[in-house]
PDB file of N, CA and C in Angstrom:
ATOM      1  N   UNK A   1     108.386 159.312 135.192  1.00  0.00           N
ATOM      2  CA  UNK A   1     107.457 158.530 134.408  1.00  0.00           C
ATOM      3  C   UNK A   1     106.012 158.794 134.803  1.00  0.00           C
ATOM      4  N   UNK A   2     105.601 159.716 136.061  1.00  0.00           N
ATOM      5  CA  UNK A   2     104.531 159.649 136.405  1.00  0.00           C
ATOM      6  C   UNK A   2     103.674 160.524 135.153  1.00  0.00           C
ATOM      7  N   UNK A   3     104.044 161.203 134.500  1.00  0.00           N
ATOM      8  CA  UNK A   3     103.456 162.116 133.828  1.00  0.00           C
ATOM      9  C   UNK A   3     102.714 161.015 132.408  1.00  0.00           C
ATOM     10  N   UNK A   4     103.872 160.562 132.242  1.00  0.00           N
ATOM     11  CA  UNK A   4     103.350 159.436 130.844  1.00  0.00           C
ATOM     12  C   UNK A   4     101.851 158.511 130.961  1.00  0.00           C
ATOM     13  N   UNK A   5     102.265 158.062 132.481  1.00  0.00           N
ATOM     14  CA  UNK A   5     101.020 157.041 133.357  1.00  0.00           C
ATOM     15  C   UNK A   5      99.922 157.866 133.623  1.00  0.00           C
ATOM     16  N   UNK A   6     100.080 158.956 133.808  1.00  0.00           N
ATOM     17  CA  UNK A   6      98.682 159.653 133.853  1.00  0.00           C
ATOM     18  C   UNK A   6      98.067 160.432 132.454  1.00  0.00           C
ATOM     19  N   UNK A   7      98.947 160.686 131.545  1.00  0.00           N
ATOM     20  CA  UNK A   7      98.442 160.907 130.224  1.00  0.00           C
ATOM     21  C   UNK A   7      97.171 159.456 129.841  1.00  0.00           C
ATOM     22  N   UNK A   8      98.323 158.093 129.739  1.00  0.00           N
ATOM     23  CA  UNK A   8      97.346 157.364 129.937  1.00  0.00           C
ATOM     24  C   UNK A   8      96.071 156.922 130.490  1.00  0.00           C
ATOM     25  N   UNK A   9      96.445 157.843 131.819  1.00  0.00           N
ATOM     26  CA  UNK A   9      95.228 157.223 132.773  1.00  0.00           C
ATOM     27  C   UNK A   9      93.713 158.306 132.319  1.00  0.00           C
ATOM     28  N   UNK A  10      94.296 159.103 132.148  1.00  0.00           N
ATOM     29  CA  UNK A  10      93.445 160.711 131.587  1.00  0.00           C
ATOM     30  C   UNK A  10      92.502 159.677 130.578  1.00  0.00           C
ATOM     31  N   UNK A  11      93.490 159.733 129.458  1.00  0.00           N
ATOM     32  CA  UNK A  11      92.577 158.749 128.191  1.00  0.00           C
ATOM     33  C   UNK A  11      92.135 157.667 128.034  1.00  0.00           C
ATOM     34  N   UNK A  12      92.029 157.106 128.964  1.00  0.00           N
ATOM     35  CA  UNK A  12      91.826 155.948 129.173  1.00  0.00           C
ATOM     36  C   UNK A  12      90.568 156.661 130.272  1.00  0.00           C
ATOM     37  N   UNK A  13      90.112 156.723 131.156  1.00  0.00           N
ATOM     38  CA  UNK A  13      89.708 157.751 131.509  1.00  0.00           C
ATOM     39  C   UNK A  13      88.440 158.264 131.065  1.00  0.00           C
ATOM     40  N   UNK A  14      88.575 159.046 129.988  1.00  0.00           N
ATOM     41  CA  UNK A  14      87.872 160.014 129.324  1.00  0.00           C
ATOM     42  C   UNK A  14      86.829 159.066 128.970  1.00  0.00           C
ATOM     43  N   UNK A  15      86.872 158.444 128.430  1.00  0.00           N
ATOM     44  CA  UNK A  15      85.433 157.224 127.978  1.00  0.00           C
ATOM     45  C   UNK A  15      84.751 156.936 129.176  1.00  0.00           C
ATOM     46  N   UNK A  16      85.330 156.542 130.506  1.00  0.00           N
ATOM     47  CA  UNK A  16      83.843 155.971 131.352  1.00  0.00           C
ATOM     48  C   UNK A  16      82.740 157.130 130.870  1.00  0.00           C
ATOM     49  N   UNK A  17      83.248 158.278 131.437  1.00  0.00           N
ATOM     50  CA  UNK A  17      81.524 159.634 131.811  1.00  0.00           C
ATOM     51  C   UNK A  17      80.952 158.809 130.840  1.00  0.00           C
ATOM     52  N   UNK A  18      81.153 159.044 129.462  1.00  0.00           N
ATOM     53  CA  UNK A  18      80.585 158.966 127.694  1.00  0.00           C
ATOM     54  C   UNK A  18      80.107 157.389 127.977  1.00  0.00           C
ATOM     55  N   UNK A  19      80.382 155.976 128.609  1.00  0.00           N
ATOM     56  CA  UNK A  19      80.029 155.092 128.563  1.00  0.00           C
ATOM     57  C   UNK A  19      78.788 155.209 129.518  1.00  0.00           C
ATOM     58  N   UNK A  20      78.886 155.617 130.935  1.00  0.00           N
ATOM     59  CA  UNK A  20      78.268 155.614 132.243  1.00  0.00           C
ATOM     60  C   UNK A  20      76.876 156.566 131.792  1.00  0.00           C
ATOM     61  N   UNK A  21      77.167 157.659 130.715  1.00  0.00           N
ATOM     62  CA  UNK A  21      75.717 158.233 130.370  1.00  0.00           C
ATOM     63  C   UNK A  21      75.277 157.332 129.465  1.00  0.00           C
ATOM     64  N   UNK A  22      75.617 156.992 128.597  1.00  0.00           N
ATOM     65  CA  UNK A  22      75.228 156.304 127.326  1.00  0.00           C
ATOM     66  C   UNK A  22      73.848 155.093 128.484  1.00  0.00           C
ATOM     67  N   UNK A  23      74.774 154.416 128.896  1.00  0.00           N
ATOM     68  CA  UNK A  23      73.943 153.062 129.876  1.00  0.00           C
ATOM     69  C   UNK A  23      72.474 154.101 130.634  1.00  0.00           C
ATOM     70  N   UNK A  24      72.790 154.837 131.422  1.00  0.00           N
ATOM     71  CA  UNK A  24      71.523 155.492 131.881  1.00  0.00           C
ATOM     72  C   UNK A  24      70.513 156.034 131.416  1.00  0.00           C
ATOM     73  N   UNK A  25      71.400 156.748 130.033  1.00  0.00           N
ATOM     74  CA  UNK A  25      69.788 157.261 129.225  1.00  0.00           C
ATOM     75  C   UNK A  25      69.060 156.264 128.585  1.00  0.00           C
ATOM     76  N   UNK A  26      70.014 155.128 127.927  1.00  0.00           N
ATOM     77  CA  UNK A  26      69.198 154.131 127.525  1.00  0.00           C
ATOM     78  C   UNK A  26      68.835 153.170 127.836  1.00  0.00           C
ATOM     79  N   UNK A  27      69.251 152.899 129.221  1.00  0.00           N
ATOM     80  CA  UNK A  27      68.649 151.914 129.992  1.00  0.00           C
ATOM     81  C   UNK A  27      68.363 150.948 129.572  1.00  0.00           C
ATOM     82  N   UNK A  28      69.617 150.223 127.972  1.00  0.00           N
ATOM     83  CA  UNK A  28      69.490 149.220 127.810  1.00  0.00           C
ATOM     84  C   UNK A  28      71.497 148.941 127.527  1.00  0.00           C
ATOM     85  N   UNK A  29      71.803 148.147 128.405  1.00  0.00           N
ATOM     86  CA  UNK A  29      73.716 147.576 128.235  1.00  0.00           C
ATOM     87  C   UNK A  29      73.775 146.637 127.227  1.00  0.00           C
ATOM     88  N   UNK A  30      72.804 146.930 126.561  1.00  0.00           N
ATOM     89  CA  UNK A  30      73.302 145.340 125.358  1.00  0.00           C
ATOM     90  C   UNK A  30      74.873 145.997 124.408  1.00  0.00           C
ATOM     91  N   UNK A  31      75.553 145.119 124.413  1.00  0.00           N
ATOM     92  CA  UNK A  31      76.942 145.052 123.576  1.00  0.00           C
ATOM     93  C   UNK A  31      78.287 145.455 124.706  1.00  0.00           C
ATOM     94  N   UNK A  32      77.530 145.804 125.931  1.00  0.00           N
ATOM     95  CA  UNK A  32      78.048 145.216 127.098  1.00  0.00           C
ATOM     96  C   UNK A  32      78.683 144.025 127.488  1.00  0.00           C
ATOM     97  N   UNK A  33      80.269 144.151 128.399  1.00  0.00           N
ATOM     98  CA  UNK A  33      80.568 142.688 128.501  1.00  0.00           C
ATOM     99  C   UNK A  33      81.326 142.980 130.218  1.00  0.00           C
ATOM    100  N   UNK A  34      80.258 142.555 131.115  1.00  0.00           N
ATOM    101  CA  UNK A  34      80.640 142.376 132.493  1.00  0.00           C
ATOM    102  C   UNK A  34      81.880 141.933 132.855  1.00  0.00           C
ATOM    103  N   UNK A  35      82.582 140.259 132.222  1.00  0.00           N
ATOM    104  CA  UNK A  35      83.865 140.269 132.386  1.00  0.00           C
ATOM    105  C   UNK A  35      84.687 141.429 132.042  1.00  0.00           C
ATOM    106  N   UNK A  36      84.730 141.938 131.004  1.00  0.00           N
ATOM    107  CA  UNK A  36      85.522 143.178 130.708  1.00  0.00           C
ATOM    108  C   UNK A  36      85.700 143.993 131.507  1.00  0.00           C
ATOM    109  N   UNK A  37      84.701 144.427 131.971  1.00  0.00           N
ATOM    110  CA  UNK A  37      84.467 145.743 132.973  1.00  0.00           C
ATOM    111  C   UNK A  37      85.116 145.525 134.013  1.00  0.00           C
ATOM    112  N   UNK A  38      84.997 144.062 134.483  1.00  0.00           N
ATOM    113  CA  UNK A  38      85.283 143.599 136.050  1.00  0.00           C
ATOM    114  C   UNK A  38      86.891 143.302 135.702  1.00  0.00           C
ATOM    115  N   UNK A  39      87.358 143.116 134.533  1.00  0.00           N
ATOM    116  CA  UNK A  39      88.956 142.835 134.156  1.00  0.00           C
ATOM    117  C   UNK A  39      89.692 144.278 134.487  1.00  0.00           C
ATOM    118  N   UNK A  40      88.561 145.732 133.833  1.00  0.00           N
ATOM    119  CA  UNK A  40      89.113 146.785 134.042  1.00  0.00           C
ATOM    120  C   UNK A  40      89.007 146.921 135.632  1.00  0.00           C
ATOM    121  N   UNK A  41      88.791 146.781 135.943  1.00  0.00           N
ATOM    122  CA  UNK A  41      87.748 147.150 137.650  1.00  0.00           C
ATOM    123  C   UNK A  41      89.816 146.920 138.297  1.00  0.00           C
ATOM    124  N   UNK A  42      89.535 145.571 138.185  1.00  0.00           N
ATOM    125  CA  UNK A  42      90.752 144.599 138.866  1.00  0.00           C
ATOM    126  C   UNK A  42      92.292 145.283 138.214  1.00  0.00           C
ATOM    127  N   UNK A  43      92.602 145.910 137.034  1.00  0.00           N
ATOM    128  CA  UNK A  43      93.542 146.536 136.611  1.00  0.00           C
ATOM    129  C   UNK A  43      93.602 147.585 137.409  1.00  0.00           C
ATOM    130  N   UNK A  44      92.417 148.396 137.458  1.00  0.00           N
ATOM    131  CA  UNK A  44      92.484 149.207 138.071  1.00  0.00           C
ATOM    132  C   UNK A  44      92.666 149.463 139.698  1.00  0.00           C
ATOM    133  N   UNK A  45      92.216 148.522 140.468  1.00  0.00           N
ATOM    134  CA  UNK A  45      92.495 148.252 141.647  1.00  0.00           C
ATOM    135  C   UNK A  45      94.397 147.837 141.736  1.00  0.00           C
ATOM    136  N   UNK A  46      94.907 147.165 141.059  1.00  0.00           N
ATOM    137  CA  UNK A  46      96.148 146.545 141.277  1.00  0.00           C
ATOM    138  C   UNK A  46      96.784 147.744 140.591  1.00  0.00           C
ATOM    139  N   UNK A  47      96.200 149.191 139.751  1.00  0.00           N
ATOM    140  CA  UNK A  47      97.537 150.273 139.604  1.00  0.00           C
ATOM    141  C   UNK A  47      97.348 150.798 141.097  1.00  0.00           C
ATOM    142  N   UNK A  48      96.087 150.552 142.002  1.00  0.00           N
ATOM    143  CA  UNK A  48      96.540 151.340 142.893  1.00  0.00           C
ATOM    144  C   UNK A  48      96.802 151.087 143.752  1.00  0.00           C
ATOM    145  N   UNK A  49      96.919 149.643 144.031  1.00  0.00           N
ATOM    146  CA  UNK A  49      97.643 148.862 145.467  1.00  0.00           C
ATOM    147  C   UNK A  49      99.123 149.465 144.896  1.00  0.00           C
ATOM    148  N   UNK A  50      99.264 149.380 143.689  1.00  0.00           N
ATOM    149  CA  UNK A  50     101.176 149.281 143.150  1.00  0.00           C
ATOM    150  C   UNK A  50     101.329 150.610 143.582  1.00  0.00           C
ATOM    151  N   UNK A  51     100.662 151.655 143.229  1.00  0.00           N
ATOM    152  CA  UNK A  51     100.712 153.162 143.508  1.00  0.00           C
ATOM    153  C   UNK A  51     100.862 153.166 145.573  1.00  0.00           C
ATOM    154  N   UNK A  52     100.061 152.583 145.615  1.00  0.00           N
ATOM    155  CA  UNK A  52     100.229 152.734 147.305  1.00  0.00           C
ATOM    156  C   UNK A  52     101.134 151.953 148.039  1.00  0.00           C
ATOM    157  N   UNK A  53     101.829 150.456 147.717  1.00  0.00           N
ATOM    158  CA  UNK A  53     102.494 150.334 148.565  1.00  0.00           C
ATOM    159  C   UNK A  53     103.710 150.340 147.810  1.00  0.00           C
ATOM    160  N   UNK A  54     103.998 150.748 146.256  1.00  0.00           N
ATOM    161  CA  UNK A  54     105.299 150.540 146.131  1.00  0.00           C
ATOM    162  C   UNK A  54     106.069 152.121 145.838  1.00  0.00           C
ATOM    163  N   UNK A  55     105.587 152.492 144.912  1.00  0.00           N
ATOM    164  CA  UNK A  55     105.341 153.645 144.164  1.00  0.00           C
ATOM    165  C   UNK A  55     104.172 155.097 144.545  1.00  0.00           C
ATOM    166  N   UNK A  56     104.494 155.395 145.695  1.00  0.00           N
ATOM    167  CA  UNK A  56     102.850 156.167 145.433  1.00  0.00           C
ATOM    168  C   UNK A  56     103.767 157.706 145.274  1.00  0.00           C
ATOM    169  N   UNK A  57     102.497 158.401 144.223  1.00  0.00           N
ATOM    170  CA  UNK A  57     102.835 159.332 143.723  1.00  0.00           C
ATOM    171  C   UNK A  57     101.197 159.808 143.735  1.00  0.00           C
ATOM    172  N   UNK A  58     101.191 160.934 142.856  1.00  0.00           N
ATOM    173  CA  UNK A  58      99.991 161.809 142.710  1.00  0.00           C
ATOM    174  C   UNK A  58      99.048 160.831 141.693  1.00  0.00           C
ATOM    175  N   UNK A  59      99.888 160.326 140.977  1.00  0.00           N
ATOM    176  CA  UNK A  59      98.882 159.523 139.620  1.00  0.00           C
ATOM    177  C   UNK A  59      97.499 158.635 140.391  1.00  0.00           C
ATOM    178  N   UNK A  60      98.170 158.088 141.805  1.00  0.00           N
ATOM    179  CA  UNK A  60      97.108 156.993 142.455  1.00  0.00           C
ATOM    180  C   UNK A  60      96.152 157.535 142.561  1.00  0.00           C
ATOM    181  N   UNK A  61      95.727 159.073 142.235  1.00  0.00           N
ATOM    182  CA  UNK A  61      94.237 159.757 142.212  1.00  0.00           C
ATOM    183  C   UNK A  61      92.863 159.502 140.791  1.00  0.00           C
ATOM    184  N   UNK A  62      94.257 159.382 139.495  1.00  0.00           N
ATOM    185  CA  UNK A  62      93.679 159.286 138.920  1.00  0.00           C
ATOM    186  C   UNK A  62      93.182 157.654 138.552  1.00  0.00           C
ATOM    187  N   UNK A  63      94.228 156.664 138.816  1.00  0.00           N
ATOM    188  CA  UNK A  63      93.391 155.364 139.215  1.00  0.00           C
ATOM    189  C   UNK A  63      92.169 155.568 139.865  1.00  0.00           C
ATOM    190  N   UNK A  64      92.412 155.782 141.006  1.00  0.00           N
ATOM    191  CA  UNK A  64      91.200 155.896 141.764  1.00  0.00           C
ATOM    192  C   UNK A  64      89.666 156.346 141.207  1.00  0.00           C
ATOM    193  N   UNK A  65      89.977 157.608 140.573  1.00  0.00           N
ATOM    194  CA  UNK A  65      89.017 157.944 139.689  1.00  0.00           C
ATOM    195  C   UNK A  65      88.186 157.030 138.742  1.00  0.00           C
ATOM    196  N   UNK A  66      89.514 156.694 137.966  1.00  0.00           N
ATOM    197  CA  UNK A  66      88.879 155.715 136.582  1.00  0.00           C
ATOM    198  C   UNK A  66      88.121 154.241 137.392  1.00  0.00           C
ATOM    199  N   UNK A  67      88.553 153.740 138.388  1.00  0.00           N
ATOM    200  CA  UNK A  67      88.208 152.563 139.166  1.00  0.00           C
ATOM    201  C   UNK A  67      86.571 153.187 139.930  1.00  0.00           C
ATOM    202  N   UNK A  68      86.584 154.356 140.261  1.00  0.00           N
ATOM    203  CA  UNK A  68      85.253 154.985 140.567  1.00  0.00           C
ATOM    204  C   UNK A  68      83.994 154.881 139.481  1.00  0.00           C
ATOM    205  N   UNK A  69      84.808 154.928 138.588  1.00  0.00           N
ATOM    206  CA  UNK A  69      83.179 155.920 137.077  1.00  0.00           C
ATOM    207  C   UNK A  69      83.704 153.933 136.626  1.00  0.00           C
ATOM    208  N   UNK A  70      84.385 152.943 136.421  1.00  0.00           N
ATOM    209  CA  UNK A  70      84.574 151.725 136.531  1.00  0.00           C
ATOM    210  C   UNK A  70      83.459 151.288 137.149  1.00  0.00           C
ATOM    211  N   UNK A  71      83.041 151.368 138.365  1.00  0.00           N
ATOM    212  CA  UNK A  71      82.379 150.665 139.199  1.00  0.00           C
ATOM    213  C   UNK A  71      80.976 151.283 138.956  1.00  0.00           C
ATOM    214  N   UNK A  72      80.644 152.509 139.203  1.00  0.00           N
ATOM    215  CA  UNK A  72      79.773 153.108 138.461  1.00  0.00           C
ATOM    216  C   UNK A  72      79.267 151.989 137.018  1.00  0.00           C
ATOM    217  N   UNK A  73      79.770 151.826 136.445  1.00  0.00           N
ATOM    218  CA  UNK A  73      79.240 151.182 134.981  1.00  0.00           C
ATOM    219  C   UNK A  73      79.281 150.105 135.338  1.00  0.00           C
ATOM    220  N   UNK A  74      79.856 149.622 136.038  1.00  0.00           N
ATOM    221  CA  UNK A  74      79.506 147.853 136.421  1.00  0.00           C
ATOM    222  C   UNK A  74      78.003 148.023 137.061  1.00  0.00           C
ATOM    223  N   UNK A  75      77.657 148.656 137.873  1.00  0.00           N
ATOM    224  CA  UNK A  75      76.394 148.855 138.848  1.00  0.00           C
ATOM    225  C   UNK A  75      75.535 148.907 137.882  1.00  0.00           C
ATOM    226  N   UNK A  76      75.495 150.136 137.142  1.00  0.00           N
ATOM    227  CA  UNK A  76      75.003 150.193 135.912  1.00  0.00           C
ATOM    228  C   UNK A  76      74.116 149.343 135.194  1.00  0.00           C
ATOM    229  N   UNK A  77      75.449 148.940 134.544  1.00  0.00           N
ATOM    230  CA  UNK A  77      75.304 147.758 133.827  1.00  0.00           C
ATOM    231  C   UNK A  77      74.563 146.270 134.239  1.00  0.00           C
ATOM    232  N   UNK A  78      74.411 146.206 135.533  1.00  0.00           N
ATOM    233  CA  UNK A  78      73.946 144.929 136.370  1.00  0.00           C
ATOM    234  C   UNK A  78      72.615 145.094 136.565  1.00  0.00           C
ATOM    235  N   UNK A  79      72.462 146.133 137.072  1.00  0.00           N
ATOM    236  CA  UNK A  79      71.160 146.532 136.960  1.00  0.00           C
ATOM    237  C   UNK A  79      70.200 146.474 136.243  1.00  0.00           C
ATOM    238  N   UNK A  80      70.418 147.071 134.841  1.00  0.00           N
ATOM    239  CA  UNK A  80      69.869 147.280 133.635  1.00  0.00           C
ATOM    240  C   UNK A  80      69.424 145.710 133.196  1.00  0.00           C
ATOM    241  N   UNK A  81      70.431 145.016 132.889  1.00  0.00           N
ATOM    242  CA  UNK A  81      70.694 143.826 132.584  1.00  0.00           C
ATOM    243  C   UNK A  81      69.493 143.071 133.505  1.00  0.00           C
ATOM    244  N   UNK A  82      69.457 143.177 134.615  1.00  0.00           N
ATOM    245  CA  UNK A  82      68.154 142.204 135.342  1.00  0.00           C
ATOM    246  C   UNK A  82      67.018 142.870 135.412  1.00  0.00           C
ATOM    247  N   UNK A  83      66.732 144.059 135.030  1.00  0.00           N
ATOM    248  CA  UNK A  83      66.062 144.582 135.311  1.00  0.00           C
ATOM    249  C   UNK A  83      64.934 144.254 133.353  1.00  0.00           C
ATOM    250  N   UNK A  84      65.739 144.552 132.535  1.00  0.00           N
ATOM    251  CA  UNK A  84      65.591 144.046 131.106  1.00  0.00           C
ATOM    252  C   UNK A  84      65.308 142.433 131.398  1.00  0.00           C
ATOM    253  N   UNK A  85      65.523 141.575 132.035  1.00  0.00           N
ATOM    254  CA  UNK A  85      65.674 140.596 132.004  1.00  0.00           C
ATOM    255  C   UNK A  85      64.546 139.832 132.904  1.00  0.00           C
ATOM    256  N   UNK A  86      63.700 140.987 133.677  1.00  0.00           N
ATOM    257  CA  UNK A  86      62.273 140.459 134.358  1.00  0.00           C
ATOM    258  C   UNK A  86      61.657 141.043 133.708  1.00  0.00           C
ATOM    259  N   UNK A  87      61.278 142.342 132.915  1.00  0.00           N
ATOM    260  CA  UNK A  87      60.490 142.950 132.109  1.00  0.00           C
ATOM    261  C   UNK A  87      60.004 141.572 130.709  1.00  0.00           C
ATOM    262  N   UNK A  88      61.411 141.009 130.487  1.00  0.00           N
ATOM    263  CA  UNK A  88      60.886 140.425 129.201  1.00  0.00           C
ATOM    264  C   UNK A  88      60.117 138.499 129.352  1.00  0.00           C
TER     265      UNK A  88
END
């Protein structure tokens, strides 16, 4: 089954880079939603506790990944957001 879980994880995946540039060049997160991100954040942390203490296989790399460019856009996103938010 590991192959199926990482197809998923791939495409699922593929959107942070495309989200994580989008936020930097425009240096504005509006239509942004922090709970969301932090819901993915936490999914993503709990495939890879499951990957590490129950199941670990090769896939726990690509969690890891998506939970990386994840956190990345939360930072991002926090930033921007206060930073927009003393400017105005």
């Amino acid at each position: 089954m590991g192959i199926f879980e990482a197809v998923m994880l791939f495409c699922f995946g593929a959107s942070w880079p495309l989200a994580i540039y989008k936020t930097y060049k425009s240096k504005n997160p509006v239509g942004k939603s922090l709970p969301f991100l932090y819901l993915v954040f936490v999914g993503y942390a709990s495939g890879i506790c499951h990957k590490y203490f129950i199941a670990c296989n090769w896939v726990i790399y690509l969690y890891i990944v998506n939970l990386l460019l994840v956190g990345i856009d939360i930072v991002l996103t926090k930033y921007y957001l206060s930073k927009n938010k003393k400017s105005t």
